[in-house]
PDB file of N, CA and C in Angstrom:
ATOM      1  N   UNK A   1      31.438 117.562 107.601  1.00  0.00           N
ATOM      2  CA  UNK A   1      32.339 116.464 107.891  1.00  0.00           C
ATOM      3  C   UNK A   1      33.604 117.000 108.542  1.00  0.00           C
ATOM      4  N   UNK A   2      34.137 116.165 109.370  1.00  0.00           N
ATOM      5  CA  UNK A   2      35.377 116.780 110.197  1.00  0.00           C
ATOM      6  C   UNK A   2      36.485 116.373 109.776  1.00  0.00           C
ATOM      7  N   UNK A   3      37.338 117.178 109.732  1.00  0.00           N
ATOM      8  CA  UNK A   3      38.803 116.976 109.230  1.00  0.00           C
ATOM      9  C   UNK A   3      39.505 115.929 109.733  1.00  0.00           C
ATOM     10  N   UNK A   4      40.683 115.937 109.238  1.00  0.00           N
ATOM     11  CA  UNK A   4      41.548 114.557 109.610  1.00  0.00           C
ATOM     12  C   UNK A   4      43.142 116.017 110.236  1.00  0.00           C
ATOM     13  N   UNK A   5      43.891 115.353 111.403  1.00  0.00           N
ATOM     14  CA  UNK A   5      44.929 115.970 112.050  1.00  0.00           C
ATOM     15  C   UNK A   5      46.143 115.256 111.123  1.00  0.00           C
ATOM     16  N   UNK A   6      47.428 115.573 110.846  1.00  0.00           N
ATOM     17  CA  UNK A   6      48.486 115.167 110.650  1.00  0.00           C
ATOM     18  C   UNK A   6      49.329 115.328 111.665  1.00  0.00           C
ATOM     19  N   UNK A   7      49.864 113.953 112.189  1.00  0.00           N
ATOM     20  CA  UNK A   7      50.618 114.357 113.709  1.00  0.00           C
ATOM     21  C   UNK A   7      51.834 113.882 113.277  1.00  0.00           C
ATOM     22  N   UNK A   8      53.351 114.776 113.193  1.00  0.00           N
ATOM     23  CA  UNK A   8      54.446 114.385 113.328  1.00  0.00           C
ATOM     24  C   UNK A   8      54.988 114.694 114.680  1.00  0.00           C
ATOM     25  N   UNK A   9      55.642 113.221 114.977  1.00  0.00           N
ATOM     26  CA  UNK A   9      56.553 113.511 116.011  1.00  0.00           C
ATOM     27  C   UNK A   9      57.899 114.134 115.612  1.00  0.00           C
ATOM     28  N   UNK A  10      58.093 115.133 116.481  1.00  0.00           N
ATOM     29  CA  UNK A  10      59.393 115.787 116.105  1.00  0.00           C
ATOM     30  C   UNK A  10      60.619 115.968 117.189  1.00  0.00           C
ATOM     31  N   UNK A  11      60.140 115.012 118.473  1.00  0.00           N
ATOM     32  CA  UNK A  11      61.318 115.239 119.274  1.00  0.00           C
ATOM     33  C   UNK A  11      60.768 113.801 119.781  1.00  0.00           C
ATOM     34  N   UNK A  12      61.728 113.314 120.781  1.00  0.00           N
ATOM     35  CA  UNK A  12      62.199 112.028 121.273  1.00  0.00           C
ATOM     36  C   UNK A  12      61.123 111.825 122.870  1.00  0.00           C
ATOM     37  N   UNK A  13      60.440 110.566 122.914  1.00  0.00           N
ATOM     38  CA  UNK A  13      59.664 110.105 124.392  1.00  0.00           C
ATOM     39  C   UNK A  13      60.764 109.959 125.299  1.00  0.00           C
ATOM     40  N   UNK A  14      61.871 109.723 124.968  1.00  0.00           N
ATOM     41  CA  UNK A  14      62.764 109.155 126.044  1.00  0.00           C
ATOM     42  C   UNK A  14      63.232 110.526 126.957  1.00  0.00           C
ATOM     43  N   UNK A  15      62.900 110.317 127.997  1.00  0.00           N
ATOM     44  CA  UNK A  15      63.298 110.636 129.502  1.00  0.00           C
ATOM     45  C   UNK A  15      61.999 111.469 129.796  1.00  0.00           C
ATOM     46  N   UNK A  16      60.417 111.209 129.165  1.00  0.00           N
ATOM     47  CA  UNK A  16      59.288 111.742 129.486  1.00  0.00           C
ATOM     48  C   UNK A  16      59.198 111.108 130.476  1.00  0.00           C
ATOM     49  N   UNK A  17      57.544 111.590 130.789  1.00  0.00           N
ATOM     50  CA  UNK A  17      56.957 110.389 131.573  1.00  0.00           C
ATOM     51  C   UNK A  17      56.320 109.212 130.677  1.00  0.00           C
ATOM     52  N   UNK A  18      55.773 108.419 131.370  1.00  0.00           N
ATOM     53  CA  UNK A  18      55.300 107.192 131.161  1.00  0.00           C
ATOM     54  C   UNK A  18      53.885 107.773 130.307  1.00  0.00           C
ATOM     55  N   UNK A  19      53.095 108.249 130.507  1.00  0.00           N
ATOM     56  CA  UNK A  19      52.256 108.510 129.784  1.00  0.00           C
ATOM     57  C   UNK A  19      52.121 109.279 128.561  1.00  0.00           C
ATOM     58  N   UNK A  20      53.360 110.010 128.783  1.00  0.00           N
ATOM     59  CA  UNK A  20      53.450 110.698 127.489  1.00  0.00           C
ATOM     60  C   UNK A  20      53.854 109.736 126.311  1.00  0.00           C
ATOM     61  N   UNK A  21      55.266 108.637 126.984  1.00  0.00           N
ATOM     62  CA  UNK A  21      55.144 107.473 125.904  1.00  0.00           C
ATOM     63  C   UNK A  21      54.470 106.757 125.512  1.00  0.00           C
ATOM     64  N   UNK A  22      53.447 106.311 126.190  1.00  0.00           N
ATOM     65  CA  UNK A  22      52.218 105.336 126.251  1.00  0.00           C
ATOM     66  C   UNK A  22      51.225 106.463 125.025  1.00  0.00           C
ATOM     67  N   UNK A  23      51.022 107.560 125.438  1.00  0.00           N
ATOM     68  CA  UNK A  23      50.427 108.280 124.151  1.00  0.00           C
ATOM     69  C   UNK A  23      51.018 108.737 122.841  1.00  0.00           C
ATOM     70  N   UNK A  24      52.338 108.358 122.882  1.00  0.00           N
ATOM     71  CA  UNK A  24      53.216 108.376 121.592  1.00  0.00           C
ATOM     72  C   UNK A  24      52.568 107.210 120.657  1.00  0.00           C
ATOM     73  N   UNK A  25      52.946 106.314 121.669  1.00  0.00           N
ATOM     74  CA  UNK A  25      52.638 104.568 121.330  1.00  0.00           C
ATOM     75  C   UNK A  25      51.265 104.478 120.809  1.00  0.00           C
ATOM     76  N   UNK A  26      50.408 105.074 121.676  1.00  0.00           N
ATOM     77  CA  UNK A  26      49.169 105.036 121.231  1.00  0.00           C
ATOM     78  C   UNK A  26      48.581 105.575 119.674  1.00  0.00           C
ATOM     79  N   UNK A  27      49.075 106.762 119.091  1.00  0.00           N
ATOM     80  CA  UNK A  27      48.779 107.578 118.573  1.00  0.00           C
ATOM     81  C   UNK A  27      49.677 106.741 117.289  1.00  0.00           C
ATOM     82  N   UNK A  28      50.060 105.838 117.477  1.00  0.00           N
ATOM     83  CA  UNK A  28      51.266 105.273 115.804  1.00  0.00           C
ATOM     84  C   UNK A  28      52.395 105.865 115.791  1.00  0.00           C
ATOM     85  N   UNK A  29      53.170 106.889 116.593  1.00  0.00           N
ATOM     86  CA  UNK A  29      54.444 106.968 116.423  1.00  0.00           C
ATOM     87  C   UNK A  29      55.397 106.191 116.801  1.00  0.00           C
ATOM     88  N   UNK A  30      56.524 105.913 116.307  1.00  0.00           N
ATOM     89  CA  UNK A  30      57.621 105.307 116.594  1.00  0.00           C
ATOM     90  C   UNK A  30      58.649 106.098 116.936  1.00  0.00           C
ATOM     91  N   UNK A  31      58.811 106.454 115.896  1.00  0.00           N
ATOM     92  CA  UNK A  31      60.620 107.573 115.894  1.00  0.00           C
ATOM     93  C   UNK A  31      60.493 108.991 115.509  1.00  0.00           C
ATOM     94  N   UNK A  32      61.172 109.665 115.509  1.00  0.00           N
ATOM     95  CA  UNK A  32      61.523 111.132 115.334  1.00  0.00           C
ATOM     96  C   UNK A  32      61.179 111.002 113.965  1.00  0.00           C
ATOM     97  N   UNK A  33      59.913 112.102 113.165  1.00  0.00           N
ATOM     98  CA  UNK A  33      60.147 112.119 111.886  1.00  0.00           C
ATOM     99  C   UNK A  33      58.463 110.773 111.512  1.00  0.00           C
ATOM    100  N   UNK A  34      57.941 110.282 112.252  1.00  0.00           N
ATOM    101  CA  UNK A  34      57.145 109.245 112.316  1.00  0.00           C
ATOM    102  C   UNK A  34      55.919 110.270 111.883  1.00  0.00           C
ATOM    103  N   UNK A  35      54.568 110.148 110.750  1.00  0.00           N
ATOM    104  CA  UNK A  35      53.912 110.915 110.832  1.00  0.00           C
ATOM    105  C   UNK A  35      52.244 109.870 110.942  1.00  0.00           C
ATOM    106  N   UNK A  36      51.316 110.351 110.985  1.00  0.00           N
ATOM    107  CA  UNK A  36      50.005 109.362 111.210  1.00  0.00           C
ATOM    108  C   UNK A  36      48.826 110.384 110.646  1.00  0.00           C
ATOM    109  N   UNK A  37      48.244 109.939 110.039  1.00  0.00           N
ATOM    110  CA  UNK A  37      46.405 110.947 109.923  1.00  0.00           C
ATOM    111  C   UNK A  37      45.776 110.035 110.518  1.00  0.00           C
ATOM    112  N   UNK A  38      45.135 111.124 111.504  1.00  0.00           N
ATOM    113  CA  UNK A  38      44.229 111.068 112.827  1.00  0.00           C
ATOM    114  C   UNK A  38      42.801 111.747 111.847  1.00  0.00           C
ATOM    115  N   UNK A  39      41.200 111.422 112.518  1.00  0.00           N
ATOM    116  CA  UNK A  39      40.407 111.616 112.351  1.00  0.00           C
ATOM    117  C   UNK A  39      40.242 113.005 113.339  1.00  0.00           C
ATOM    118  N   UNK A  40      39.933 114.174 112.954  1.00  0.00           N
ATOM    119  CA  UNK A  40      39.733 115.650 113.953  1.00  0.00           C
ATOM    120  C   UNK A  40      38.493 114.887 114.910  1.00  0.00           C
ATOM    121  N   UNK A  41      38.879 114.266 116.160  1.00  0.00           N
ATOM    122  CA  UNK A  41      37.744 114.410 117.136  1.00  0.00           C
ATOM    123  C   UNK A  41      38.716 114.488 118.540  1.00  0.00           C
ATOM    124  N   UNK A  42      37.801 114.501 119.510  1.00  0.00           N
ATOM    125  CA  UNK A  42      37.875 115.148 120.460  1.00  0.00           C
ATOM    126  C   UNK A  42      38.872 114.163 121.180  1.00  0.00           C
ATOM    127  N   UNK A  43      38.782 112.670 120.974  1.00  0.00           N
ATOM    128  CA  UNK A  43      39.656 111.769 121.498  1.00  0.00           C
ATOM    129  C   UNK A  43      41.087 112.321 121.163  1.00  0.00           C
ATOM    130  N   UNK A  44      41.735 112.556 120.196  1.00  0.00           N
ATOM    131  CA  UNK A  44      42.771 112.527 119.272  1.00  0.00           C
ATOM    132  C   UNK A  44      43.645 113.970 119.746  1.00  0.00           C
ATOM    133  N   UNK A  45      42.462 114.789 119.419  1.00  0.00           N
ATOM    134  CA  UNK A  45      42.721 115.858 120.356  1.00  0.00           C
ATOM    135  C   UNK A  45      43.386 116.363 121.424  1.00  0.00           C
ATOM    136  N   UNK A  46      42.715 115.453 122.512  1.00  0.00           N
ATOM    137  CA  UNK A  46      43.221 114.737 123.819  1.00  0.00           C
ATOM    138  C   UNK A  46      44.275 114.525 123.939  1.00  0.00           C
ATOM    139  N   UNK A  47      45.098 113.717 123.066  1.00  0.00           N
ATOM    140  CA  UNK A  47      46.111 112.977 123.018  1.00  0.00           C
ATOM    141  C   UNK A  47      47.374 113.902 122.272  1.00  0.00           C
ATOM    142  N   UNK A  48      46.834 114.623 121.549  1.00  0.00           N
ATOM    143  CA  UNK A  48      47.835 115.582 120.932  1.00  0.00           C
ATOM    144  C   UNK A  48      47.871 116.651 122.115  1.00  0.00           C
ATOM    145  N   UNK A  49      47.021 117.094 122.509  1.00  0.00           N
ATOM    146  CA  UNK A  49      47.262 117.860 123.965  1.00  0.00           C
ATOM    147  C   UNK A  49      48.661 117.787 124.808  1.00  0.00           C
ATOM    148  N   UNK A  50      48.289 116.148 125.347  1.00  0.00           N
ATOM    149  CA  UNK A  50      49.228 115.554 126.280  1.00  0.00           C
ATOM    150  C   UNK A  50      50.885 115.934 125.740  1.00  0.00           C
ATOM    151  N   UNK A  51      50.815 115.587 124.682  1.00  0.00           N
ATOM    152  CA  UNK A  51      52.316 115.325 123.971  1.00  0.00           C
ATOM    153  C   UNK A  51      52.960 116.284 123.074  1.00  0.00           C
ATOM    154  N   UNK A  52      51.929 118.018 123.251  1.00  0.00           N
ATOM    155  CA  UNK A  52      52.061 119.119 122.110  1.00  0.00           C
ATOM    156  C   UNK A  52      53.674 119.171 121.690  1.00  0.00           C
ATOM    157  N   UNK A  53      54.844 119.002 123.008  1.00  0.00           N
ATOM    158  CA  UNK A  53      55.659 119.731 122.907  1.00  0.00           C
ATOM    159  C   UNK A  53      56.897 118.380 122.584  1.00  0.00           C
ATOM    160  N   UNK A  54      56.408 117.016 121.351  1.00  0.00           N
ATOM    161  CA  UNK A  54      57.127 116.420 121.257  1.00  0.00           C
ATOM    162  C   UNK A  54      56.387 116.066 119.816  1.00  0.00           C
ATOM    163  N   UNK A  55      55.338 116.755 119.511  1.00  0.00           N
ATOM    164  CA  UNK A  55      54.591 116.375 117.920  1.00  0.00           C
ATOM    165  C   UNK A  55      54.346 117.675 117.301  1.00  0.00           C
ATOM    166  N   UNK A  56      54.157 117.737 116.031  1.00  0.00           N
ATOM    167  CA  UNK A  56      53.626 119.130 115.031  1.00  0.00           C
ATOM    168  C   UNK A  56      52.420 118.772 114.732  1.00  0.00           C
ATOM    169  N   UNK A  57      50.900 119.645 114.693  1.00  0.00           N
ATOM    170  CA  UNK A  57      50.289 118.896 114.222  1.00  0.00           C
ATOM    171  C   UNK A  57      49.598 120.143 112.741  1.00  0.00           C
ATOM    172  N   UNK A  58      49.201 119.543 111.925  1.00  0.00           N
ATOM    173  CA  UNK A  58      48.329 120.587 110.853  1.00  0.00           C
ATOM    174  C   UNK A  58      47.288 119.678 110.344  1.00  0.00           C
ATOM    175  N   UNK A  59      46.028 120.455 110.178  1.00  0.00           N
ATOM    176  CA  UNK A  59      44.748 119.602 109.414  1.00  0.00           C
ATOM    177  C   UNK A  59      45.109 119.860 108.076  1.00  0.00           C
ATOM    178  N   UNK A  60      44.591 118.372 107.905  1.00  0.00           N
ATOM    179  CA  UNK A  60      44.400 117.958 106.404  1.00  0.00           C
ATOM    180  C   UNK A  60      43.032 117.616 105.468  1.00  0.00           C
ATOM    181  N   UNK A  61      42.663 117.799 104.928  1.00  0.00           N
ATOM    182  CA  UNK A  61      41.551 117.341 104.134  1.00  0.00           C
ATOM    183  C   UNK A  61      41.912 115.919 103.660  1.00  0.00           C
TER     184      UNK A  61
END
């Protein structure tokens, strides 16, 4: 069975691009400090990719 990601955002979308906010948005963050459990697949992945250098991420059981 595959793990679950813990994604905190830890820095601010504002003055990204558009897609990086749109994948903030996407992913359940709101604000600085905002955290979400993600299912470990390849979609999610994806998306933590895009945005590494504005989220923390660590697996969780």
């Amino acid at each position: 069975m595959a793990g679950q990601l813990k994604v905190t955002q830890v820095k601010s979308g504002i003055g990204g691009k558009q897609n990086q906010r749109d994948t903030l948005r996407s992913l359940g963050l709101k604000r600085i400090g905002d955290s979400v459990v993600k299912p470990d697949e390849p979609v999610f992945r994806g998306m933590v990719t895009t945005v590494a250098h504005l989220v923390s991420v660590e697996e969780v059981d």
